[in-house]
PDB file of N, CA and C in Angstrom:
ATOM      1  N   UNK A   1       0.844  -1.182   0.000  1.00  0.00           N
ATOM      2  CA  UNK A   1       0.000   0.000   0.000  1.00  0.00           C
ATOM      3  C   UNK A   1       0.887   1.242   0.000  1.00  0.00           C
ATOM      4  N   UNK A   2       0.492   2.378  -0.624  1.00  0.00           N
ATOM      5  CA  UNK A   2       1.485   3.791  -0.860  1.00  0.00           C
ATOM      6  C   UNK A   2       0.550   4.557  -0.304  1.00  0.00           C
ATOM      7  N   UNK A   3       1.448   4.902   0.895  1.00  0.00           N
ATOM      8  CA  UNK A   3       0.469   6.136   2.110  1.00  0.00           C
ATOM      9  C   UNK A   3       0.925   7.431   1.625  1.00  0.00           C
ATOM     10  N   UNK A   4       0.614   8.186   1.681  1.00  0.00           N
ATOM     11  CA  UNK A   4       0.858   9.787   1.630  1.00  0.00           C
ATOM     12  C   UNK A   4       0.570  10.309   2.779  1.00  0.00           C
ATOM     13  N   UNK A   5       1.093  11.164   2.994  1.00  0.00           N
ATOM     14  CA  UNK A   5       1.150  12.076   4.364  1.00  0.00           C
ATOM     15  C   UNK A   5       0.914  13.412   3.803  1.00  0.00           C
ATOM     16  N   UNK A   6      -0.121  13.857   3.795  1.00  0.00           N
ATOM     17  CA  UNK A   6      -0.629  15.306   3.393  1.00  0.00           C
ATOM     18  C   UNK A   6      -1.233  16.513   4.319  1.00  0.00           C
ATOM     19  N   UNK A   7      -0.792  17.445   3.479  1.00  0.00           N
ATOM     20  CA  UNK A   7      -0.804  18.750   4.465  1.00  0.00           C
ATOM     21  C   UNK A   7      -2.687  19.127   4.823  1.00  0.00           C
ATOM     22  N   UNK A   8      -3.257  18.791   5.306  1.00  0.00           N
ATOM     23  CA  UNK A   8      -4.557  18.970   4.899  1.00  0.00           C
ATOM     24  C   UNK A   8      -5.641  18.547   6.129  1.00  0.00           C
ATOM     25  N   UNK A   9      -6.550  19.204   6.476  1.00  0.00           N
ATOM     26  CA  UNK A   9      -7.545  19.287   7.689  1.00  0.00           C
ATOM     27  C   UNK A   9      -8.427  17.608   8.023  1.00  0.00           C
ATOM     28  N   UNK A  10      -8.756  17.385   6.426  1.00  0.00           N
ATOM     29  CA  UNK A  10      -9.443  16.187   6.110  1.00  0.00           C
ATOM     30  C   UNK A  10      -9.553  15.762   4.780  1.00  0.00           C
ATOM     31  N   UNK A  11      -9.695  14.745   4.087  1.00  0.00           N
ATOM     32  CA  UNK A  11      -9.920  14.034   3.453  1.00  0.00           C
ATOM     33  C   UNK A  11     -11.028  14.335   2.810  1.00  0.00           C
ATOM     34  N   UNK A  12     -11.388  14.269   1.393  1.00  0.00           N
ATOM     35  CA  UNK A  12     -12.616  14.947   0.629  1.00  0.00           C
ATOM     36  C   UNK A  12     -13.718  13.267   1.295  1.00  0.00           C
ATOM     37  N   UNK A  13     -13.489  12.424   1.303  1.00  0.00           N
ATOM     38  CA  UNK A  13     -14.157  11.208   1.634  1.00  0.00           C
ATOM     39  C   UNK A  13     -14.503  10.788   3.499  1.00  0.00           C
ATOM     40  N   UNK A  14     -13.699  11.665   3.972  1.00  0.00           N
ATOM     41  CA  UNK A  14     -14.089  11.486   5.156  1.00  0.00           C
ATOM     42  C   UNK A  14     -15.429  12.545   5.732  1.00  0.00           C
ATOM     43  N   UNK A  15     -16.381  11.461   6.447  1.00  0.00           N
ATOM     44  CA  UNK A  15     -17.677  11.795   7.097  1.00  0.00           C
ATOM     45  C   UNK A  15     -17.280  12.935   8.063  1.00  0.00           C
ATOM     46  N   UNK A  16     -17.421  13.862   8.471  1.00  0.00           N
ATOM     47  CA  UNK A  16     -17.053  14.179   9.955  1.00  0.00           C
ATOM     48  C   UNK A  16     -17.821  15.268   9.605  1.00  0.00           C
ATOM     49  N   UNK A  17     -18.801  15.780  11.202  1.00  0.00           N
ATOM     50  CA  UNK A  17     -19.800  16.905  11.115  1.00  0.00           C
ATOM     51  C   UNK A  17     -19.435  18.331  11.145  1.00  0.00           C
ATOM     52  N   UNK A  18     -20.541  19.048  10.816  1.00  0.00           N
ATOM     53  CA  UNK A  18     -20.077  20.536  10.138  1.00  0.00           C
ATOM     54  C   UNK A  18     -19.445  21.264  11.598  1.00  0.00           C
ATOM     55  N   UNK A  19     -20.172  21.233  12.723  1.00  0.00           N
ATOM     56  CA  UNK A  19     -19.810  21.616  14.032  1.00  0.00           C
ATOM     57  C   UNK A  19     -17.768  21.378  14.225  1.00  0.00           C
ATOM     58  N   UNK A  20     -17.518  19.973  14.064  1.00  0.00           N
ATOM     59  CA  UNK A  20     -16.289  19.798  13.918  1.00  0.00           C
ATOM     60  C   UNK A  20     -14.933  20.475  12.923  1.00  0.00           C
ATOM     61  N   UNK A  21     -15.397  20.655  11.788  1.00  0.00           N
ATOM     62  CA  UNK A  21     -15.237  20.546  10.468  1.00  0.00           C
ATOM     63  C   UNK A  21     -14.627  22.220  10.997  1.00  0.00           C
ATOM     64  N   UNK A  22     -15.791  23.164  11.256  1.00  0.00           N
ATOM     65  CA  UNK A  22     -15.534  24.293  11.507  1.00  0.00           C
ATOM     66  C   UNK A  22     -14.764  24.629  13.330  1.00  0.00           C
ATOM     67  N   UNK A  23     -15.140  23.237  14.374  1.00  0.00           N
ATOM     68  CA  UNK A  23     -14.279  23.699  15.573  1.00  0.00           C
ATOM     69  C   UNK A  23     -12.828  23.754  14.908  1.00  0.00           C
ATOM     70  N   UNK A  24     -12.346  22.722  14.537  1.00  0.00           N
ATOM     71  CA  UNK A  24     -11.076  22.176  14.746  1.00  0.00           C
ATOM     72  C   UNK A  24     -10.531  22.775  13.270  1.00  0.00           C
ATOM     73  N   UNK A  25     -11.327  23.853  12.715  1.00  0.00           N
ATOM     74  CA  UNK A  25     -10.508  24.683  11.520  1.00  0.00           C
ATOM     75  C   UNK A  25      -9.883  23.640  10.458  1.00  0.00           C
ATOM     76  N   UNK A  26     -10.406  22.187   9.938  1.00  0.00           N
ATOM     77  CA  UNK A  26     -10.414  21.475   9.465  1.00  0.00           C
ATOM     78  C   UNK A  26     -10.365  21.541   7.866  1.00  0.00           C
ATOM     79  N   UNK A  27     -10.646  23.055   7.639  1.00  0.00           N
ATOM     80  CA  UNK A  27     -10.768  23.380   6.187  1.00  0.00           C
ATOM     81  C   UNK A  27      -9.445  24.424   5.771  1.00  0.00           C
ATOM     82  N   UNK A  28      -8.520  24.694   7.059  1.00  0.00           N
ATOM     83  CA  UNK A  28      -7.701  25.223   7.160  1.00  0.00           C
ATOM     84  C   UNK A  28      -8.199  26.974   6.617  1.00  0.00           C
ATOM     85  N   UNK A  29      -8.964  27.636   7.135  1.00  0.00           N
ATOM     86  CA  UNK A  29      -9.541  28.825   7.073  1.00  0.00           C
ATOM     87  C   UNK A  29      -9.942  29.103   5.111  1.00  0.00           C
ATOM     88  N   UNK A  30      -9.802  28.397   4.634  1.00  0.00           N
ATOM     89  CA  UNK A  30      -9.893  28.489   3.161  1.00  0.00           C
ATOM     90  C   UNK A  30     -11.011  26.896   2.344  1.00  0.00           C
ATOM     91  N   UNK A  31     -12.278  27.499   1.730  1.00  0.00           N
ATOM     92  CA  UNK A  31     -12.368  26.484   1.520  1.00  0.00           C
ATOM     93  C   UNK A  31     -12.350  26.027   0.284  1.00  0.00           C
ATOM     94  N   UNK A  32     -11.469  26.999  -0.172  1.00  0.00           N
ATOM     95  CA  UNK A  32     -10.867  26.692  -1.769  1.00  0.00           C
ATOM     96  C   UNK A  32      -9.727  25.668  -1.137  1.00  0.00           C
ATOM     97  N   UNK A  33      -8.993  25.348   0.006  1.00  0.00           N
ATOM     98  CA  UNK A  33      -7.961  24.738  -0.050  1.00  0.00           C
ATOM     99  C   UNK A  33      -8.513  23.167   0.280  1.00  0.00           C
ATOM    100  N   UNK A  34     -10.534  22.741   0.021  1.00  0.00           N
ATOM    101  CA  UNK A  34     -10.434  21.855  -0.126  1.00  0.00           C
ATOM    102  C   UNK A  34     -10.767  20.884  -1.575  1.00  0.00           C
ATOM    103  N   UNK A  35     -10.758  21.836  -2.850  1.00  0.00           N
ATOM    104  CA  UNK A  35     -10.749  22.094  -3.956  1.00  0.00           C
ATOM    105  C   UNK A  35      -9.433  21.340  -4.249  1.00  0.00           C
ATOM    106  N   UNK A  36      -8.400  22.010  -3.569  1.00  0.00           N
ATOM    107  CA  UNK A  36      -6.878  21.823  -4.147  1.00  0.00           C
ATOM    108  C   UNK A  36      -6.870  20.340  -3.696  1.00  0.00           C
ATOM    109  N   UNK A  37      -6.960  20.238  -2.287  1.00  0.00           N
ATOM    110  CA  UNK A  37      -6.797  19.086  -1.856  1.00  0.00           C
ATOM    111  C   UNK A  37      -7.062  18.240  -2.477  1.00  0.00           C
ATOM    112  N   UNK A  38      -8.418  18.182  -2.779  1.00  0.00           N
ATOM    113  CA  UNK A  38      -8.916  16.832  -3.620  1.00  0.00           C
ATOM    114  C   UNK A  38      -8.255  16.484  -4.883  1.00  0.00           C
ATOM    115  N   UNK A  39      -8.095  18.058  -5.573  1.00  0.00           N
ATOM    116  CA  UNK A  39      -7.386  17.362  -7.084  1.00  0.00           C
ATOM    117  C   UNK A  39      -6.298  16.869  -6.922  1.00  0.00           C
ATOM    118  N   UNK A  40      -5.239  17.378  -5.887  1.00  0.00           N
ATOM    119  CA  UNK A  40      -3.990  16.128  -5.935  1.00  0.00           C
ATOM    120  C   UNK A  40      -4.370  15.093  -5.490  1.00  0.00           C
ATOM    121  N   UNK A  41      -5.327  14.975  -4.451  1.00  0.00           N
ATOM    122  CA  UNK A  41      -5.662  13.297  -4.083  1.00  0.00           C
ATOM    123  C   UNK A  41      -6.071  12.539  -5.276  1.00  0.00           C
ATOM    124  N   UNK A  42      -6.952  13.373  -6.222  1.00  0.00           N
ATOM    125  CA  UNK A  42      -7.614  12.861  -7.387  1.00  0.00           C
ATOM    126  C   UNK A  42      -6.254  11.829  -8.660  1.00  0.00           C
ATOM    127  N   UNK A  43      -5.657  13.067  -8.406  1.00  0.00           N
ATOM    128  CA  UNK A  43      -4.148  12.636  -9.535  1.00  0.00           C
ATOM    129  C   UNK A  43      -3.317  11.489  -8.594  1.00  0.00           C
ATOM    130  N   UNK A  44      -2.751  11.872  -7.272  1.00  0.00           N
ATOM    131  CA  UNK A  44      -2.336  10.415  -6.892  1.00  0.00           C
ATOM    132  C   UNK A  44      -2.861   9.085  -6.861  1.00  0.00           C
ATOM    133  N   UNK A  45      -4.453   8.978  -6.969  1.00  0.00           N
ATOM    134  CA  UNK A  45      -4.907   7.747  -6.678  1.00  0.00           C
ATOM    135  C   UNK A  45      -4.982   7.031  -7.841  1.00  0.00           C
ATOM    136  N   UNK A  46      -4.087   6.434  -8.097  1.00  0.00           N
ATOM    137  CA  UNK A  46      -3.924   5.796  -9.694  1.00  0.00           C
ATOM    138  C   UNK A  46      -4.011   4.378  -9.022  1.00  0.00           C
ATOM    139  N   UNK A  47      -4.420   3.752  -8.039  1.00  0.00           N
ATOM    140  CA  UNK A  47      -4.751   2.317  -7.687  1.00  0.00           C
ATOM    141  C   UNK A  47      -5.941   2.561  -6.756  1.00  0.00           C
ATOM    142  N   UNK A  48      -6.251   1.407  -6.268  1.00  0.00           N
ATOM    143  CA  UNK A  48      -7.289   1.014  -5.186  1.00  0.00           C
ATOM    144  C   UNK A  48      -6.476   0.987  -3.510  1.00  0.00           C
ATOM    145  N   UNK A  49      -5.065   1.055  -4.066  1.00  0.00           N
ATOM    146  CA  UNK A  49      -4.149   0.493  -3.138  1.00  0.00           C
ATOM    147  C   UNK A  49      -3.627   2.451  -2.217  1.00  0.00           C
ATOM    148  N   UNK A  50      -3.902   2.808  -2.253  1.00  0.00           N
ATOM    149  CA  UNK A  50      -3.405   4.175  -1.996  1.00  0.00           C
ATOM    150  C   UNK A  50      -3.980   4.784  -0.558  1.00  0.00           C
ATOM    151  N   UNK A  51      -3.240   5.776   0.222  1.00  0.00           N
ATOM    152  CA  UNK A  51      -4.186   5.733   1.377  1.00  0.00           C
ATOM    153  C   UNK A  51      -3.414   7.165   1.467  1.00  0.00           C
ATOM    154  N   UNK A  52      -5.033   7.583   1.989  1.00  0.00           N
ATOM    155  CA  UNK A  52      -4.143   9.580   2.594  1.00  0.00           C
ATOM    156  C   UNK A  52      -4.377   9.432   4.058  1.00  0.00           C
ATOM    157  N   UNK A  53      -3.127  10.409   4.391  1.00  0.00           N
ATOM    158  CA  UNK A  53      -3.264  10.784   5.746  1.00  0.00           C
ATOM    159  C   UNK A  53      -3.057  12.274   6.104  1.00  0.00           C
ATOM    160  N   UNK A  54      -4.117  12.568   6.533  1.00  0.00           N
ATOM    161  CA  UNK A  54      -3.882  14.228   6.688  1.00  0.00           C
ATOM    162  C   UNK A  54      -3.441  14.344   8.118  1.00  0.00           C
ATOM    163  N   UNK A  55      -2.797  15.518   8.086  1.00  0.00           N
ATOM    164  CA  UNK A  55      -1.919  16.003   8.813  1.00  0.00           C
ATOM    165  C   UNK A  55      -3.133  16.530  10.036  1.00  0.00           C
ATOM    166  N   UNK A  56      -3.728  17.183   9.555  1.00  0.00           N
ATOM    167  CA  UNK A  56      -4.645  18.141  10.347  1.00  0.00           C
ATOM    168  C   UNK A  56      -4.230  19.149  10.879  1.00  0.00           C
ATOM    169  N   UNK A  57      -3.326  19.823  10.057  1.00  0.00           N
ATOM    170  CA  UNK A  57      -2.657  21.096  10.479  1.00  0.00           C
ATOM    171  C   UNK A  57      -1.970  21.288  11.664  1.00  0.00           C
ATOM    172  N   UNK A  58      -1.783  20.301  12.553  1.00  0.00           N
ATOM    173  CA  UNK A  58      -0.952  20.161  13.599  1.00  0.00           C
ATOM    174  C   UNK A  58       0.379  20.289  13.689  1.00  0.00           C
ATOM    175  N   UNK A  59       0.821  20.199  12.365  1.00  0.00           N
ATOM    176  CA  UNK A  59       2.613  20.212  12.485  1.00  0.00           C
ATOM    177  C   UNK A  59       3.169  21.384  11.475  1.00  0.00           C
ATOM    178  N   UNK A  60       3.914  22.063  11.650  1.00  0.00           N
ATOM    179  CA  UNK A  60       4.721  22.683  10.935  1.00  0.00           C
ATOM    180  C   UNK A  60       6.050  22.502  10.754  1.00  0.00           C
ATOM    181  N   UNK A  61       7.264  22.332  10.086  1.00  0.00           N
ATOM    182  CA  UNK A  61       8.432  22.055   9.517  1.00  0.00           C
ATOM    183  C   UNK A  61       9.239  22.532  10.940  1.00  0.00           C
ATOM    184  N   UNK A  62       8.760  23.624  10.865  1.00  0.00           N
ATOM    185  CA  UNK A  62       9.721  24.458  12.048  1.00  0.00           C
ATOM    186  C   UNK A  62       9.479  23.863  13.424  1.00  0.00           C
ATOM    187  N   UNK A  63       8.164  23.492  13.915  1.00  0.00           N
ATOM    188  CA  UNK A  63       7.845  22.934  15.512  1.00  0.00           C
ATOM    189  C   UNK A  63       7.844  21.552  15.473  1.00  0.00           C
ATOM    190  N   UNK A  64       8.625  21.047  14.772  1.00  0.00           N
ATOM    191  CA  UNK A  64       8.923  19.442  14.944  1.00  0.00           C
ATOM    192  C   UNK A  64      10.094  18.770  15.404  1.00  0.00           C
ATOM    193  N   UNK A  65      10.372  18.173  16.146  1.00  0.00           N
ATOM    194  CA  UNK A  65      11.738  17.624  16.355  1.00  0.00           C
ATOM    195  C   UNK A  65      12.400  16.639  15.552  1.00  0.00           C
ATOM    196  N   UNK A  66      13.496  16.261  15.659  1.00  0.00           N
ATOM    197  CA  UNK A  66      14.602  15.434  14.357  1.00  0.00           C
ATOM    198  C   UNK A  66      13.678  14.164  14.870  1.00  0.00           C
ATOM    199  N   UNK A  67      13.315  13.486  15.849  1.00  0.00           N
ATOM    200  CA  UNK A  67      12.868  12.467  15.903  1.00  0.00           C
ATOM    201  C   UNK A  67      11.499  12.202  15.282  1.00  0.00           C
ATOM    202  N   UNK A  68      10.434  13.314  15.552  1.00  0.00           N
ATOM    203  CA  UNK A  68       9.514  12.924  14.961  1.00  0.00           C
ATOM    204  C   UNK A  68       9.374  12.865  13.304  1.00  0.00           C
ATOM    205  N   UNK A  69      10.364  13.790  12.489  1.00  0.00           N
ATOM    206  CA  UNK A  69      10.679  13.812  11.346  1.00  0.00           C
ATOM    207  C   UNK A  69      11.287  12.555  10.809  1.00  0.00           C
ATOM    208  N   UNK A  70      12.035  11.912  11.572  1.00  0.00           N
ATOM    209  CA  UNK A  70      12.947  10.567  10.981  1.00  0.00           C
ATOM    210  C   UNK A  70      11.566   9.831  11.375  1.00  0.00           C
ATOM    211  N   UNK A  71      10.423   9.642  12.064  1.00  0.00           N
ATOM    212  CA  UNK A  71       9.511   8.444  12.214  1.00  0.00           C
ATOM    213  C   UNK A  71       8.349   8.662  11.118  1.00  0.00           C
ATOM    214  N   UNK A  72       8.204  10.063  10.596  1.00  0.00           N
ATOM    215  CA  UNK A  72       6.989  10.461   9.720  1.00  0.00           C
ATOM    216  C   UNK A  72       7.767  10.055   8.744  1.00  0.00           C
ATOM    217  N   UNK A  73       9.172   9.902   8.200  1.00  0.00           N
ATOM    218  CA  UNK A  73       9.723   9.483   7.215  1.00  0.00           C
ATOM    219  C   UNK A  73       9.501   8.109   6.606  1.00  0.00           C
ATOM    220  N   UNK A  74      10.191   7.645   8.139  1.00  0.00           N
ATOM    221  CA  UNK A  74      10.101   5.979   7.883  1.00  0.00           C
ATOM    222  C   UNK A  74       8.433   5.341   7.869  1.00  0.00           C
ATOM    223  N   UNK A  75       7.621   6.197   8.354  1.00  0.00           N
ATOM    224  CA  UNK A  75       6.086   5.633   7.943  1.00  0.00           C
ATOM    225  C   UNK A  75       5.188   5.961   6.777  1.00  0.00           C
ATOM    226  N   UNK A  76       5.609   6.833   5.843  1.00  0.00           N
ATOM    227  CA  UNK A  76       5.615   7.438   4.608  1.00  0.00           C
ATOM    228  C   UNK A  76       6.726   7.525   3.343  1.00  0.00           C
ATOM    229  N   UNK A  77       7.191   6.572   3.559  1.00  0.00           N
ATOM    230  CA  UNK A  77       8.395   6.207   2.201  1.00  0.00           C
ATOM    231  C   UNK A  77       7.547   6.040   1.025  1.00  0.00           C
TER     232      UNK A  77
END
């Protein structure tokens, strides 16, 4: 299976209610950015075999440590 690790609130296929959707800023304040989202999900899914994982805006490049970067690596090759 080929996971992706994507920058993104949620998943165009995932259920989750509008109350949530809008607590947890899930659309990342833009909801053109769930437009974008989908079309790269659209273009990567060239199998049945493919799986996204959104980030949920929790991490940024800068507030991460070397460890958690070498484990998001090795679980997303």
């Amino acid at each position: 299976m080929t996971r992706y690790l994507i920058r993104a609130g949620m998943v165009p296929f995932e259920s989750l209610s509008i109350p949530r959707v809008i607590n947890r800023d899930l659309i990342g304040h833009n909801s053109g950015n769930l437009m974008y989202q989908a079309a790269v999900m659209r273009a990567l899914m060239i199998s049945d075999d493919v799986e996204f994982v959104p980030d949920r805006y929790l991490f940024n490049a800068d507030n991460v440590d070397c460890s958690l970067k070498r484990r998001i690596t090795r679980l997303f090759r």
